[in-house]
C-alpha atoms as a PDB file:
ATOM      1  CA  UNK A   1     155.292 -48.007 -83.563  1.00  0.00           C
ATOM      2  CA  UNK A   2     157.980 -48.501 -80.820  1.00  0.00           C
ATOM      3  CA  UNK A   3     159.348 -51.396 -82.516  1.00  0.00           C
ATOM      4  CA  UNK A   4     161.563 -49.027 -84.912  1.00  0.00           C
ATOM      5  CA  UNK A   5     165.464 -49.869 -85.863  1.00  0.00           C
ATOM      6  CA  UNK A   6     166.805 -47.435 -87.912  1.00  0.00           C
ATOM      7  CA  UNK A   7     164.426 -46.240 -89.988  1.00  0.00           C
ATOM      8  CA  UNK A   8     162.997 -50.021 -89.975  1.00  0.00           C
ATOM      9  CA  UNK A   9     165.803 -51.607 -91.174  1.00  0.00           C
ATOM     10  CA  UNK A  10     165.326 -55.145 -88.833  1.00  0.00           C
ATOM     11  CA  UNK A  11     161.846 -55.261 -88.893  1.00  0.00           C
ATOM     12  CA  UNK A  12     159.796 -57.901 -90.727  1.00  0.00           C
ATOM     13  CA  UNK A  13     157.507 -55.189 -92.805  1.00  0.00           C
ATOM     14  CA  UNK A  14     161.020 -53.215 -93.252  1.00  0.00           C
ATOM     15  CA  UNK A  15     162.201 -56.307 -95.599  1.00  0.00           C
ATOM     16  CA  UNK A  16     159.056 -56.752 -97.321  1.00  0.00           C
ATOM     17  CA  UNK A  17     159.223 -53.361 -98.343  1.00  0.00           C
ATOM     18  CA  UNK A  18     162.137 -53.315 -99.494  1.00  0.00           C
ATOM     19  CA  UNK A  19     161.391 -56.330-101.799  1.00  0.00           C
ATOM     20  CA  UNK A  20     158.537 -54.649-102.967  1.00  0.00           C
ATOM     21  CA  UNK A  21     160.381 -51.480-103.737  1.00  0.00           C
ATOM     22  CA  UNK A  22     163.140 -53.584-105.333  1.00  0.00           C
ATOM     23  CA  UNK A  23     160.786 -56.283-108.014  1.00  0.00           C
ATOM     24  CA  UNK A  24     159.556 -52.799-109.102  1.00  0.00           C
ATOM     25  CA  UNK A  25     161.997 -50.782-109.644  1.00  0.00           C
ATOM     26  CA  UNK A  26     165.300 -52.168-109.944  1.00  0.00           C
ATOM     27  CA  UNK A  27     166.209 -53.658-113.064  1.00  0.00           C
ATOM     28  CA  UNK A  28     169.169 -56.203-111.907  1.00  0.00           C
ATOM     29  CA  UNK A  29     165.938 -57.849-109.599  1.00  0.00           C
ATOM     30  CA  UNK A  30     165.342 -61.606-110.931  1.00  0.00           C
ATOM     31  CA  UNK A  31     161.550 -60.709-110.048  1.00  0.00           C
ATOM     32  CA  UNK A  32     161.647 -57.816-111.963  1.00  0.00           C
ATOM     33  CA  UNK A  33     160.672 -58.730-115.439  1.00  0.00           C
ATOM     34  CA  UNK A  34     157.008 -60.552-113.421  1.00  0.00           C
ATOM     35  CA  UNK A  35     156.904 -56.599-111.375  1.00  0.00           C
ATOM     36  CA  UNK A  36     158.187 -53.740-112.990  1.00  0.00           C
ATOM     37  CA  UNK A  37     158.720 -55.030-116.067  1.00  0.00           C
ATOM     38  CA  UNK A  38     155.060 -55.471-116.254  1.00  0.00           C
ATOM     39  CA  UNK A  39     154.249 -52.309-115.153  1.00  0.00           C
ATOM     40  CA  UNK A  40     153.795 -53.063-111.652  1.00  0.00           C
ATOM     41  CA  UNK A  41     155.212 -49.916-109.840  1.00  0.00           C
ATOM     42  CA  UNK A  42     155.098 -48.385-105.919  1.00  0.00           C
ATOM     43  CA  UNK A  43     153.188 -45.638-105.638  1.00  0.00           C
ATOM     44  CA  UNK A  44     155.081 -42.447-105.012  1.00  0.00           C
ATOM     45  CA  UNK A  45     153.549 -42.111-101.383  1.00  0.00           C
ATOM     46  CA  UNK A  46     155.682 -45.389-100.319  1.00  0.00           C
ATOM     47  CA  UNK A  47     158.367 -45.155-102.616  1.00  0.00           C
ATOM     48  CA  UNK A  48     159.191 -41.294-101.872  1.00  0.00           C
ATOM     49  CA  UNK A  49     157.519 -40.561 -98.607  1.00  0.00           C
ATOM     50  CA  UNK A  50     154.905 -37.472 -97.929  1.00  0.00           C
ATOM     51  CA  UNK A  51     154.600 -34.887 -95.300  1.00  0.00           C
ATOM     52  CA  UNK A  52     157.944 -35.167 -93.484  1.00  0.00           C
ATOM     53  CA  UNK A  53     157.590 -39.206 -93.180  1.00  0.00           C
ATOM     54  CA  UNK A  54     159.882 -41.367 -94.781  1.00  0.00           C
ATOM     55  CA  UNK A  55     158.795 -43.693 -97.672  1.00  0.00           C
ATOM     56  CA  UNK A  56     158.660 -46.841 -95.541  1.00  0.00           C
ATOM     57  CA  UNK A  57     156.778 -44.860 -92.182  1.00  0.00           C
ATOM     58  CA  UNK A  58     154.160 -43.910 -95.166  1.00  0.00           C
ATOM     59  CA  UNK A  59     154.015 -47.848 -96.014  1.00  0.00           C
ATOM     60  CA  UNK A  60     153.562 -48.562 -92.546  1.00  0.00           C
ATOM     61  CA  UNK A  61     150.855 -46.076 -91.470  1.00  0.00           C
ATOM     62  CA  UNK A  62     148.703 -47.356 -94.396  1.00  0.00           C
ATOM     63  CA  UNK A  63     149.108 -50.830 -93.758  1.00  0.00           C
ATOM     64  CA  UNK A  64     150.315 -51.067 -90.423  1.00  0.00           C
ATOM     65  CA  UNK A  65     152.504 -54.436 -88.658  1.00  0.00           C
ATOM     66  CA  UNK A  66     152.533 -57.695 -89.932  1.00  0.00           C
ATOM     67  CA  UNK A  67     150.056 -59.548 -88.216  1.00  0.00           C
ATOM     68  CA  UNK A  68     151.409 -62.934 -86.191  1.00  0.00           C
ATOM     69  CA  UNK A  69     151.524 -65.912 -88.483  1.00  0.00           C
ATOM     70  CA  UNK A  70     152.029 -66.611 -92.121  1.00  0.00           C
ATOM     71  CA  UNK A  71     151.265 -63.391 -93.726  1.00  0.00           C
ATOM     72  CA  UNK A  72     152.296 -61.509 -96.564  1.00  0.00           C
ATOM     73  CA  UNK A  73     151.935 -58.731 -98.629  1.00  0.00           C
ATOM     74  CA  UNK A  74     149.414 -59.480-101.277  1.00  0.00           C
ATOM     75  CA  UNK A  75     148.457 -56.769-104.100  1.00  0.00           C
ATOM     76  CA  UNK A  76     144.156 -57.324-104.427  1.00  0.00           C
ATOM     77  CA  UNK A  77     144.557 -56.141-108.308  1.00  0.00           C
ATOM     78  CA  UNK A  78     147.555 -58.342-109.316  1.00  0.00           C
ATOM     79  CA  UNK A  79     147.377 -55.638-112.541  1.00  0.00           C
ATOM     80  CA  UNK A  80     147.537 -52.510-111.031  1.00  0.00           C
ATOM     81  CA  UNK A  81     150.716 -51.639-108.117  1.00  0.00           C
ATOM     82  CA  UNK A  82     151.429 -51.587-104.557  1.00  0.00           C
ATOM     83  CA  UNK A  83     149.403 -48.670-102.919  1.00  0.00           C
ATOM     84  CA  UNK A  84     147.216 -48.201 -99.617  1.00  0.00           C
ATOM     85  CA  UNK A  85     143.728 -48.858-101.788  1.00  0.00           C
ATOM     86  CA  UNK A  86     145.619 -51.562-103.630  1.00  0.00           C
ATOM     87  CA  UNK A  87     147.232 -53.919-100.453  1.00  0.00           C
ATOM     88  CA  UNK A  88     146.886 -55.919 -97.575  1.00  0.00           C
ATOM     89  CA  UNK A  89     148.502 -58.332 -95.307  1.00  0.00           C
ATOM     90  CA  UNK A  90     147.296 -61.992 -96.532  1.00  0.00           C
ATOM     91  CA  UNK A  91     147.753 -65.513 -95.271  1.00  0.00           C
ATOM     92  CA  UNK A  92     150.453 -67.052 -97.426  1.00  0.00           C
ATOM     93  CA  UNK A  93     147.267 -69.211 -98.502  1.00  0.00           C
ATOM     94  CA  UNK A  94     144.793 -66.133 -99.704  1.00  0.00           C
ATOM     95  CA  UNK A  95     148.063 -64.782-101.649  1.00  0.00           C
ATOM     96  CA  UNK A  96     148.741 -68.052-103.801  1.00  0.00           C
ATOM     97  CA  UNK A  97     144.606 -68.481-104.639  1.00  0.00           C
ATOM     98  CA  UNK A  98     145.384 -64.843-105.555  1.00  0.00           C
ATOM     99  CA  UNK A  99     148.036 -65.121-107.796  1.00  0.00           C
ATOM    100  CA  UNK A 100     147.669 -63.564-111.772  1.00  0.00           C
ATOM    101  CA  UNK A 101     147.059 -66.817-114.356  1.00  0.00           C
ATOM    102  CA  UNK A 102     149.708 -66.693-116.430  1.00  0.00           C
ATOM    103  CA  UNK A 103     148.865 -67.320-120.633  1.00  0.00           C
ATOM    104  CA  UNK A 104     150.398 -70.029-122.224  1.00  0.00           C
ATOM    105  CA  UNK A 105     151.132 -69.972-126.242  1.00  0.00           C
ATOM    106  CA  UNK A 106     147.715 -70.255-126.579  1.00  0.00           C
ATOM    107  CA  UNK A 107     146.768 -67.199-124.592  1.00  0.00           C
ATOM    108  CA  UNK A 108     144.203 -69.445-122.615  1.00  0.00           C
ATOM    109  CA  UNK A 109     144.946 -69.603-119.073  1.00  0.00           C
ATOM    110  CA  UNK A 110     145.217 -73.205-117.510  1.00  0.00           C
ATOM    111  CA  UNK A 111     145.618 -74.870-120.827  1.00  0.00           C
ATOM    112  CA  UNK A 112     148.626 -77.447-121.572  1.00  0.00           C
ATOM    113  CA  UNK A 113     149.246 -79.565-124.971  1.00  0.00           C
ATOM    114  CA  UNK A 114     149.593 -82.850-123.802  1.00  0.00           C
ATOM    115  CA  UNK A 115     150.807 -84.514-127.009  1.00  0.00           C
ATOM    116  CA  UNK A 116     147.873 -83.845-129.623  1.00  0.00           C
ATOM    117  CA  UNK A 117     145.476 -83.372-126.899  1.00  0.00           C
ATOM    118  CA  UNK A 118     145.184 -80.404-124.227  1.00  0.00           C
ATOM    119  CA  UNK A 119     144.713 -80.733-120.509  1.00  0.00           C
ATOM    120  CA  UNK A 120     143.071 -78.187-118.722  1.00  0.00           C
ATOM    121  CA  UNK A 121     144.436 -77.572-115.375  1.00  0.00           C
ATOM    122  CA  UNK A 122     143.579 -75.129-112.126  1.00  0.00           C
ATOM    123  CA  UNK A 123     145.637 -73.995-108.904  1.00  0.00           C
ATOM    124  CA  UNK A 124     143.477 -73.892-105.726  1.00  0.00           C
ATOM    125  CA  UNK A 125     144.805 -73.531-101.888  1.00  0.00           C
ATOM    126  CA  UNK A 126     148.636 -73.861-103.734  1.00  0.00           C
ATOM    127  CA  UNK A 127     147.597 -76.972-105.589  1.00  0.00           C
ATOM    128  CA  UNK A 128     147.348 -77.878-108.951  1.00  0.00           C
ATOM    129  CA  UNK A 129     144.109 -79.672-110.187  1.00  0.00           C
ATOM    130  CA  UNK A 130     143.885 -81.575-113.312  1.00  0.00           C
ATOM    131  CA  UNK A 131     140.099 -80.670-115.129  1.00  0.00           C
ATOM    132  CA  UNK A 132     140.850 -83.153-117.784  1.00  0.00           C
ATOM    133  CA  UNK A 133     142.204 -83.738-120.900  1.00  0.00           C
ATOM    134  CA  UNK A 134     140.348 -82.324-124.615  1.00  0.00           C
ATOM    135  CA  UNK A 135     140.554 -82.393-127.878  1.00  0.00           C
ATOM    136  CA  UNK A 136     141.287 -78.939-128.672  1.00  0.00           C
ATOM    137  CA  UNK A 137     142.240 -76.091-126.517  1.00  0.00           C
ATOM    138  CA  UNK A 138     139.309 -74.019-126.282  1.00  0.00           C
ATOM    139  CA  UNK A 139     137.414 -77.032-124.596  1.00  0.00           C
ATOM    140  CA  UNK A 140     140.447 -77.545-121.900  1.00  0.00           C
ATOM    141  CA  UNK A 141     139.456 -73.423-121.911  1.00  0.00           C
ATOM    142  CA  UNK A 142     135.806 -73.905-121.015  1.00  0.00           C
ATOM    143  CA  UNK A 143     136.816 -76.707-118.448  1.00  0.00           C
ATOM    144  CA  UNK A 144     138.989 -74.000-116.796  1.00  0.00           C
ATOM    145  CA  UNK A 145     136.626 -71.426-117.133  1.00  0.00           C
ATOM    146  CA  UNK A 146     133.754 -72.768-115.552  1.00  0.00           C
ATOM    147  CA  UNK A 147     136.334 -74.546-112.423  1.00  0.00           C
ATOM    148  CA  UNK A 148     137.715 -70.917-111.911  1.00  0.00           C
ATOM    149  CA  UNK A 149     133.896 -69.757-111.957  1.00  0.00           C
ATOM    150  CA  UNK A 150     133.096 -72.008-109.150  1.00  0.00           C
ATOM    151  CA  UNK A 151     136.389 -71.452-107.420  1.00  0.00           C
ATOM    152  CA  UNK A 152     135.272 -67.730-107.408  1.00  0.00           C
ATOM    153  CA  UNK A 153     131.596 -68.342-106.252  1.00  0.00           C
ATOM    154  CA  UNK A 154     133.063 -70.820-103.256  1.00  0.00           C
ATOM    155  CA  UNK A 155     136.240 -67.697-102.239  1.00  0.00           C
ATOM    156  CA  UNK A 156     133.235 -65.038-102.099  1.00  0.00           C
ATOM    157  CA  UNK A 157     130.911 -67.223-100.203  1.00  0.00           C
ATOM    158  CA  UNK A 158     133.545 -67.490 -97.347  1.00  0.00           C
ATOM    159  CA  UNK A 159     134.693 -63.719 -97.310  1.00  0.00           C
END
């Protein structure tokens, strides 16, 4: 790790860290309400340090330099927090198809009212696929349902 400024501060995984640290626990963050206030914390490893390390050399032994490219920080349980067993460095690609589906006011993700009918929608590779439009929302939900079933079938056949 000979790459060290100041306790990391100038380092690529030293600001990704810190943003990490900061959507969870600091209030004032715009990304907070998505992070902490959510639930989403930093385990007290990374966020504290252990064993004479610092918080961010504890970050750094479990998940080690950035690799060359487009990669970020991506949490593999997008409902549980940042931790060793929990993270990994992802293409920016394998982080959006990763993302948490947000619920609409219908609770069903991927559903939209379009008028007095409801289109069912999906994200895949950081685009937005239209699955049709239905006459009530739990059909635009089984439309979404099975494309996200298939989407999952096609990401574990490549891994």
């Amino acid at each position: 790790m000979g790459k060290a400024i100041h306790n990391g501060v100038g380092m690529v995984e030293y600001k990704c860290y810190r943003g990490l640290l900061d959507r969870c626990h600091t209030a004032t963050n715009k990304n907070y309400p998505s992070y902490g206030g959510r639930g989403i914390t930093v385990c007290d490893r990374w966020r504290f340090g252990e064993n004479g390390k610092a918080g961010f050399e504890c970050f750094l032994d479990d998940i080690g330099e950035k690799p060359v490219g487009d990669y970020c920080i991506d949490r593999i349980d997008n409902d549980k927090g940042y931790s060793k067993e929990n993270c990994r460095w992802a293409t920016r690609e394998l982080s959006m198809n990763n993302q948490r589906q947000r619920k609409n006011k219908f609770g069903l993700p991927g559903v939209i009212a379009n008028g007095k009918r409801y289109t069912a929608q999906i994200r895949d590779m950081g685009k937005v696929f239209c699955l049709g439009t239905f006459d009530t929302p739990a059909q635009a939900s089984e439309a979404y349902q099975k494309a996200r079933a298939k989407k999952l079938i096609r990401m574990e056949s490549v891994s």
